[in-house]
C-alpha atoms as a PDB file:
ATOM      1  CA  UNK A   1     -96.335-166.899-205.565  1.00  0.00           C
ATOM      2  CA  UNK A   2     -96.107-166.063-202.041  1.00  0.00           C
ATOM      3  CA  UNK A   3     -97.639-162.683-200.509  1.00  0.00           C
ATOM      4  CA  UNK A   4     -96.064-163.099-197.640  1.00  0.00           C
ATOM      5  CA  UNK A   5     -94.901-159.553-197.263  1.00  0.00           C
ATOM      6  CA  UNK A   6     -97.676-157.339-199.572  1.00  0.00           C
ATOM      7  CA  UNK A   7    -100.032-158.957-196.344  1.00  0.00           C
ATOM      8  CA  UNK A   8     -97.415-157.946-193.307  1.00  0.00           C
ATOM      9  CA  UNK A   9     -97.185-154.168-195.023  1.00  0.00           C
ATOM     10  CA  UNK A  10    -101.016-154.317-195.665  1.00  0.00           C
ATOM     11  CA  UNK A  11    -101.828-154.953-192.391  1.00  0.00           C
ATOM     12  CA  UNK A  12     -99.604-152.732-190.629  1.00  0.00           C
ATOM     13  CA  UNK A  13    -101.156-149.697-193.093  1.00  0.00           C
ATOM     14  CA  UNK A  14    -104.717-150.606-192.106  1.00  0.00           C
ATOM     15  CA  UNK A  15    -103.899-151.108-188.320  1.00  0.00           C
ATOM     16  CA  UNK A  16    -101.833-147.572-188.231  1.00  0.00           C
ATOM     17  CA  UNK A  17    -104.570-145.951-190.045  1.00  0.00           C
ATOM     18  CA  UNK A  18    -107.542-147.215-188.437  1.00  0.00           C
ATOM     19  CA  UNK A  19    -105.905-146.329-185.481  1.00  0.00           C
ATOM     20  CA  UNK A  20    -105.346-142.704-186.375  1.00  0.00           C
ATOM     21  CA  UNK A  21    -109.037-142.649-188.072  1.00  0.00           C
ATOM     22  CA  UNK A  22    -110.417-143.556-184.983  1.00  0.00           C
ATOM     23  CA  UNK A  23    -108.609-141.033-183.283  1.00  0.00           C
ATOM     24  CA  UNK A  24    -109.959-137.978-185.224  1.00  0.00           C
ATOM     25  CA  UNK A  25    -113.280-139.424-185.633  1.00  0.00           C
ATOM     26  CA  UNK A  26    -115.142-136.856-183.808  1.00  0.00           C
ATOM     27  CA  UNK A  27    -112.820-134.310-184.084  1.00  0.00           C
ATOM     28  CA  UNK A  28    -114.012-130.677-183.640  1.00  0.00           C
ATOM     29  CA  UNK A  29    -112.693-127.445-185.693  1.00  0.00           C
ATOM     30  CA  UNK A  30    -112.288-126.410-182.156  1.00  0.00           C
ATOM     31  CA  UNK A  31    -109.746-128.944-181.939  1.00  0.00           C
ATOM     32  CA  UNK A  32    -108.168-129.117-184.976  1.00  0.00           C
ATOM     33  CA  UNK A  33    -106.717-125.273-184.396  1.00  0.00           C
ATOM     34  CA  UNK A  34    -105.878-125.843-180.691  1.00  0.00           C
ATOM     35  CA  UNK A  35    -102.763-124.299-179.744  1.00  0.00           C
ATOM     36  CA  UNK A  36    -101.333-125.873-176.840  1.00  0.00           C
ATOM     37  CA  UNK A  37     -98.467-123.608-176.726  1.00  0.00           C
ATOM     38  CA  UNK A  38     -98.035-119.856-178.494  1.00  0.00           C
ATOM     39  CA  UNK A  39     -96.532-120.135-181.483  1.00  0.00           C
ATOM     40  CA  UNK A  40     -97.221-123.741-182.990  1.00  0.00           C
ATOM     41  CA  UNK A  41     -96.929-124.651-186.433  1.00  0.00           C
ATOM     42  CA  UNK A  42    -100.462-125.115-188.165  1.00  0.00           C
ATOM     43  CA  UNK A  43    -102.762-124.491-190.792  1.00  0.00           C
ATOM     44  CA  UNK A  44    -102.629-120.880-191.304  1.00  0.00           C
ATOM     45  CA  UNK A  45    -104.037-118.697-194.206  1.00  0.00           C
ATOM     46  CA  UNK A  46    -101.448-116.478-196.281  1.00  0.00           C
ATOM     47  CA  UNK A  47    -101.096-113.101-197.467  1.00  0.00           C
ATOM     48  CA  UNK A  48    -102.681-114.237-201.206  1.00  0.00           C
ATOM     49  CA  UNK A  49    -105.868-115.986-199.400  1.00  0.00           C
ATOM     50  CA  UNK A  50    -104.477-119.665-200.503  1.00  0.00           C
ATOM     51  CA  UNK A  51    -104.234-121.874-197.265  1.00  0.00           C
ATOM     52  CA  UNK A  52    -100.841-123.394-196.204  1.00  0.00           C
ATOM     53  CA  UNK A  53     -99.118-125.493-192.665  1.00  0.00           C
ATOM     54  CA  UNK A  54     -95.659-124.852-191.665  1.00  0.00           C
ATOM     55  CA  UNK A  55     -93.003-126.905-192.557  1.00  0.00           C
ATOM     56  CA  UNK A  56     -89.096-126.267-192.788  1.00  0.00           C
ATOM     57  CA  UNK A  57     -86.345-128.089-194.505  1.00  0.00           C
ATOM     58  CA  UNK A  58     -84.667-129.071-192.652  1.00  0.00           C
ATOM     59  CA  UNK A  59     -86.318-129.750-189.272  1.00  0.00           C
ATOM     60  CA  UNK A  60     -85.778-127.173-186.755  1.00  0.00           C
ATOM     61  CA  UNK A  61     -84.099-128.022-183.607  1.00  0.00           C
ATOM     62  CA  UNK A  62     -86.073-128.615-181.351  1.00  0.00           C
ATOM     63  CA  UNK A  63     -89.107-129.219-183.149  1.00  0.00           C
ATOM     64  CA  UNK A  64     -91.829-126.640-182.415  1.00  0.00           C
ATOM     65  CA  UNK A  65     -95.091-127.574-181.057  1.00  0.00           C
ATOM     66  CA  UNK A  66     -98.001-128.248-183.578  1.00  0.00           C
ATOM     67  CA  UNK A  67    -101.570-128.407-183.516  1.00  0.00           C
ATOM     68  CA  UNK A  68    -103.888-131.198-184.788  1.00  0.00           C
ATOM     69  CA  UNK A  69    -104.505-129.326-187.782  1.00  0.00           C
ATOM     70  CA  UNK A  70    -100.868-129.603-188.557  1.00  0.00           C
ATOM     71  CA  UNK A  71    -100.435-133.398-187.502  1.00  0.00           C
ATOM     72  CA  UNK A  72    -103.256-134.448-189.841  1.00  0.00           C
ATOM     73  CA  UNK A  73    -102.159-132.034-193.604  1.00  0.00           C
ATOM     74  CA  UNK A  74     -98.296-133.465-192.611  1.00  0.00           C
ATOM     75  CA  UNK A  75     -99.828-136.680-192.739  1.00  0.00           C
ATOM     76  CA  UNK A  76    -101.739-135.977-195.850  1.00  0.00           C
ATOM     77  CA  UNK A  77     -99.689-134.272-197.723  1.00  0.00           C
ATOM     78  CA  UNK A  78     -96.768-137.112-197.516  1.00  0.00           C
ATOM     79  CA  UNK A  79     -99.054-139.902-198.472  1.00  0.00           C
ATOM     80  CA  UNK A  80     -99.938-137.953-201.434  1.00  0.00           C
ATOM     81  CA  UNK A  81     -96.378-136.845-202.068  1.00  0.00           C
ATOM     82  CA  UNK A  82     -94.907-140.309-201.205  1.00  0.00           C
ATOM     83  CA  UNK A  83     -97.474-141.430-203.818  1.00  0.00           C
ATOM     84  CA  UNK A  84     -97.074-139.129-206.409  1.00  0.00           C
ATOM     85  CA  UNK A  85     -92.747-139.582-206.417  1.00  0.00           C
ATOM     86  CA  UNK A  86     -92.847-143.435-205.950  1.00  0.00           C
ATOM     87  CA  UNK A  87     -96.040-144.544-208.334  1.00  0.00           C
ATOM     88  CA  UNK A  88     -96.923-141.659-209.965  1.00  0.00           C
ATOM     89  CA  UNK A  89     -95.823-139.279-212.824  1.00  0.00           C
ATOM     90  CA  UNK A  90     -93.395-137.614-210.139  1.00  0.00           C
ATOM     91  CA  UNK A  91     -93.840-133.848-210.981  1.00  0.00           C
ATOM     92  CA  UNK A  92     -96.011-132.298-207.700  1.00  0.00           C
ATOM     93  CA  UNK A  93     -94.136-130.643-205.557  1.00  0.00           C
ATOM     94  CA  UNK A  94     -95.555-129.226-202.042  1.00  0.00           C
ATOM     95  CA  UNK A  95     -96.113-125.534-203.306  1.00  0.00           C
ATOM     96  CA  UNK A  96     -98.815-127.538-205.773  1.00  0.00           C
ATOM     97  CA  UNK A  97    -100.565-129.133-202.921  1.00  0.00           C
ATOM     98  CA  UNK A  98    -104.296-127.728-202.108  1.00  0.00           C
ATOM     99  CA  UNK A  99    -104.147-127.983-198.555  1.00  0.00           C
ATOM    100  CA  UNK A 100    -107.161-128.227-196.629  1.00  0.00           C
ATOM    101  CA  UNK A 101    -108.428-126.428-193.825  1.00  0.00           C
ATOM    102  CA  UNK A 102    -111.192-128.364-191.934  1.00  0.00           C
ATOM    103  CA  UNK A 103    -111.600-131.094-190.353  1.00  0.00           C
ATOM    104  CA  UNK A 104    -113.858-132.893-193.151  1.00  0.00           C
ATOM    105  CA  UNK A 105    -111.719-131.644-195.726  1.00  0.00           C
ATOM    106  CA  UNK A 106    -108.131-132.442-194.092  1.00  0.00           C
ATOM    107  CA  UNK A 107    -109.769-136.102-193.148  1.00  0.00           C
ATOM    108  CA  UNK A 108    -111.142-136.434-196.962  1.00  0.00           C
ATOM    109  CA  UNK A 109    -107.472-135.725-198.037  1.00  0.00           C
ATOM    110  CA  UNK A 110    -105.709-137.857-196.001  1.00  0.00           C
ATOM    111  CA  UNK A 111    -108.058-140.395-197.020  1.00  0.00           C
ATOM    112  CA  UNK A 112    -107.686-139.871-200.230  1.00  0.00           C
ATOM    113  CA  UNK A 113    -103.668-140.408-199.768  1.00  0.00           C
ATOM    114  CA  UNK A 114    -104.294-143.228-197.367  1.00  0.00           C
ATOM    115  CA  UNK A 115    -106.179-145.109-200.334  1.00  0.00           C
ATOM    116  CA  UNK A 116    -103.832-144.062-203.259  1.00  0.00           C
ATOM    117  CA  UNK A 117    -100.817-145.892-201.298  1.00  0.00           C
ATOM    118  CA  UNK A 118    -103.173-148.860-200.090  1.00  0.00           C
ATOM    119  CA  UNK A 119    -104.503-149.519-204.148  1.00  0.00           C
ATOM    120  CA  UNK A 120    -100.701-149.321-205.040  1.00  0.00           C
ATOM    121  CA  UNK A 121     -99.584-152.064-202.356  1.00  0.00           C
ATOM    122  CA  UNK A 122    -102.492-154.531-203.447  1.00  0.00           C
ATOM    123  CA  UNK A 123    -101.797-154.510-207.105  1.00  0.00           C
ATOM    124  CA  UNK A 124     -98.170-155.268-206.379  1.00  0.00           C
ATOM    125  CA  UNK A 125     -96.317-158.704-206.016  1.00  0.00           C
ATOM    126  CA  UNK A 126     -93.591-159.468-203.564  1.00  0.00           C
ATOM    127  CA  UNK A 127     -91.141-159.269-205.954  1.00  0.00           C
ATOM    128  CA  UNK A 128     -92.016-156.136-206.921  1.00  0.00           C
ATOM    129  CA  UNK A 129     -91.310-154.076-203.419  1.00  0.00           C
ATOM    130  CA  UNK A 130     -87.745-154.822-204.291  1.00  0.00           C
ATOM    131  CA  UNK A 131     -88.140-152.785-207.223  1.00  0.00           C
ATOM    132  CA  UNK A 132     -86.446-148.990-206.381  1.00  0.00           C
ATOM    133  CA  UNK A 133     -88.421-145.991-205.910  1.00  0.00           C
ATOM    134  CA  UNK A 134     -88.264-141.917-206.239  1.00  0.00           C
ATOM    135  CA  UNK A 135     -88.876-140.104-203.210  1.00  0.00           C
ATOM    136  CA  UNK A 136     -89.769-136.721-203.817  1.00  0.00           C
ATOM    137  CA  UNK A 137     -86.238-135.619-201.941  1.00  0.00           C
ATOM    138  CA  UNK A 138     -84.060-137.785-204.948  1.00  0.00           C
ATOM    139  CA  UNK A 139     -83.471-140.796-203.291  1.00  0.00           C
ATOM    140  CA  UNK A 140     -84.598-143.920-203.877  1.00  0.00           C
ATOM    141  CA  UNK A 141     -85.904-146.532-201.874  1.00  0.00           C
ATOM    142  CA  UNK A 142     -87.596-150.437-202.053  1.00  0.00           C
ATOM    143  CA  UNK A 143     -91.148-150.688-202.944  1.00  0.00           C
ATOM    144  CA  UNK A 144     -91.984-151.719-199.421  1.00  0.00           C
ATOM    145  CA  UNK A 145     -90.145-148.728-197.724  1.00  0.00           C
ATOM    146  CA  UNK A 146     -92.244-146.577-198.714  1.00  0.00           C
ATOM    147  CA  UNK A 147     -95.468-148.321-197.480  1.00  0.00           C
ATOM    148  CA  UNK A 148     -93.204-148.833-194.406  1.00  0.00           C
ATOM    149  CA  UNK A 149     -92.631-145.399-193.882  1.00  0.00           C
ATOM    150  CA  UNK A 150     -96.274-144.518-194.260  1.00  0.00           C
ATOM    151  CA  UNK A 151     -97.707-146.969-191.540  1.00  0.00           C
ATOM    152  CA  UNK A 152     -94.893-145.949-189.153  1.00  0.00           C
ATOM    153  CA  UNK A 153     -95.652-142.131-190.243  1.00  0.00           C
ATOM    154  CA  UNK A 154     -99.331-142.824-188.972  1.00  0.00           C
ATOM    155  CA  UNK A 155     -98.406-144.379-185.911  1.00  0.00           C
ATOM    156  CA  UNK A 156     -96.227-141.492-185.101  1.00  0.00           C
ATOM    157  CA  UNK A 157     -98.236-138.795-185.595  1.00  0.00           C
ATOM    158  CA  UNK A 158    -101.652-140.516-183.993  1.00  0.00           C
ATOM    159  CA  UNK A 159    -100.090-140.740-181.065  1.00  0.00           C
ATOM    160  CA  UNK A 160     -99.201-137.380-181.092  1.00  0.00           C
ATOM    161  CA  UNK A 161    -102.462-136.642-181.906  1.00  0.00           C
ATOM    162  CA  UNK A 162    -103.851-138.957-179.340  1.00  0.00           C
ATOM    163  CA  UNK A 163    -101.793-136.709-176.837  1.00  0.00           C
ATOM    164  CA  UNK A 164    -102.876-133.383-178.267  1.00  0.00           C
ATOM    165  CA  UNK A 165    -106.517-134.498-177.829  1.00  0.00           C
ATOM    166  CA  UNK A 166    -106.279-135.059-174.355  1.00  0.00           C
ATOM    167  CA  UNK A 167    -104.078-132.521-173.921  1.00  0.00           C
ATOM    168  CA  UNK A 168    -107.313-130.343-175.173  1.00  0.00           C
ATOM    169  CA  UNK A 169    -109.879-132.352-173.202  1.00  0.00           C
ATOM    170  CA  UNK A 170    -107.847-131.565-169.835  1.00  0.00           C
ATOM    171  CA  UNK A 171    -107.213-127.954-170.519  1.00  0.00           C
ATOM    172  CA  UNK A 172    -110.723-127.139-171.794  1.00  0.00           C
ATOM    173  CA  UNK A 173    -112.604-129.182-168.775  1.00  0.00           C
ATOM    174  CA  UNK A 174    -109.713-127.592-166.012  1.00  0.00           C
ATOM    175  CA  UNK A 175    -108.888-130.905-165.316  1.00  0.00           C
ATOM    176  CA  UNK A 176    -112.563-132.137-164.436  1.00  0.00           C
ATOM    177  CA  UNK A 177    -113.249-135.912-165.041  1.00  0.00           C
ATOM    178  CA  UNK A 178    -116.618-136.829-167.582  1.00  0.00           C
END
């Protein structure tokens, strides 16, 4: 049986990801709470102690700014949900989630949800990402749409980090080259 497209999904996961993994990889705590602007969504501790990142349903318009803390739990936190809806026994919700809040932690988690999604797409035929979904919104989707989803999610959001990180490197150097 052909693998055709378990390989094209596959590789588009590890390229998006090993992009965006490469992009944090020396990351500073410094950096991950940069606010570029006032007023960006982040990672922010409650009232009750437990930590937490903005999010609204649904988006605002225009989005607000966000920091890198923020870019990498989003990230997380929908490649765990994605996996817990689609594969898995479907009852976490976000309230549930543990978020992190550090950069080893937030990178261990969206590792974590990086290689939950990644075991599910090799154990699967191509036949099977026909087979329909749950997203954790209702609706369903193809097997392969939600691996889809996820590599395009990463490439979106690494750029943005990308951006954010020099955005950081230019404002904290006053625009002074290495």
């Amino acid at each position: 049986m052909s693998q055709a497209r378990v390989a094209l999904l596959l590789a588009a996961m590890d390229e998006t990801y090993e992009r965006l993994r490469l992009r944090i990889r020396d990351l500073t705590d410094d950096e991950f709470f940069w606010e570029p602007v006032p007023g960006c969504w982040t990672v922010y501790r409650t009232a009750s102690g437990r930590w937490d990142y903005h999010y609204a349903i649904p988006d605002p318009d225009p989005a607000p700014a966000t920091t890198i803390a923020w870019q990498i739990i989003h990230l997380a936190t929908c490649k765990v949900m994605y996996h817990e809806w689609a594969f898995g026994p479907a009852r976490l919700t976000f309230p549930d989630l543990v978020i992190p809040h550090t950069v080893r932690s937030a990178k261990a988690y969206l590792s974590r949800g990086q290689k939950l999604l990644r075991e599910q797409l090799l154990g699967r035929s191509d036949s099977q990402l026909d087979r329909q979904v749950k997203t954790n919104w209702g609706e369903t989707w193809p097997a392969w749409r939600i691996f889809w989803a996820m590599a395009d999610h990463d490439a979106l959001h690494g750029g943005a980090i990308g951006a954010l990180r020099d955005l950081y490197y230019w404002s904290a150097t006053s625009g002074q080259a290495r």
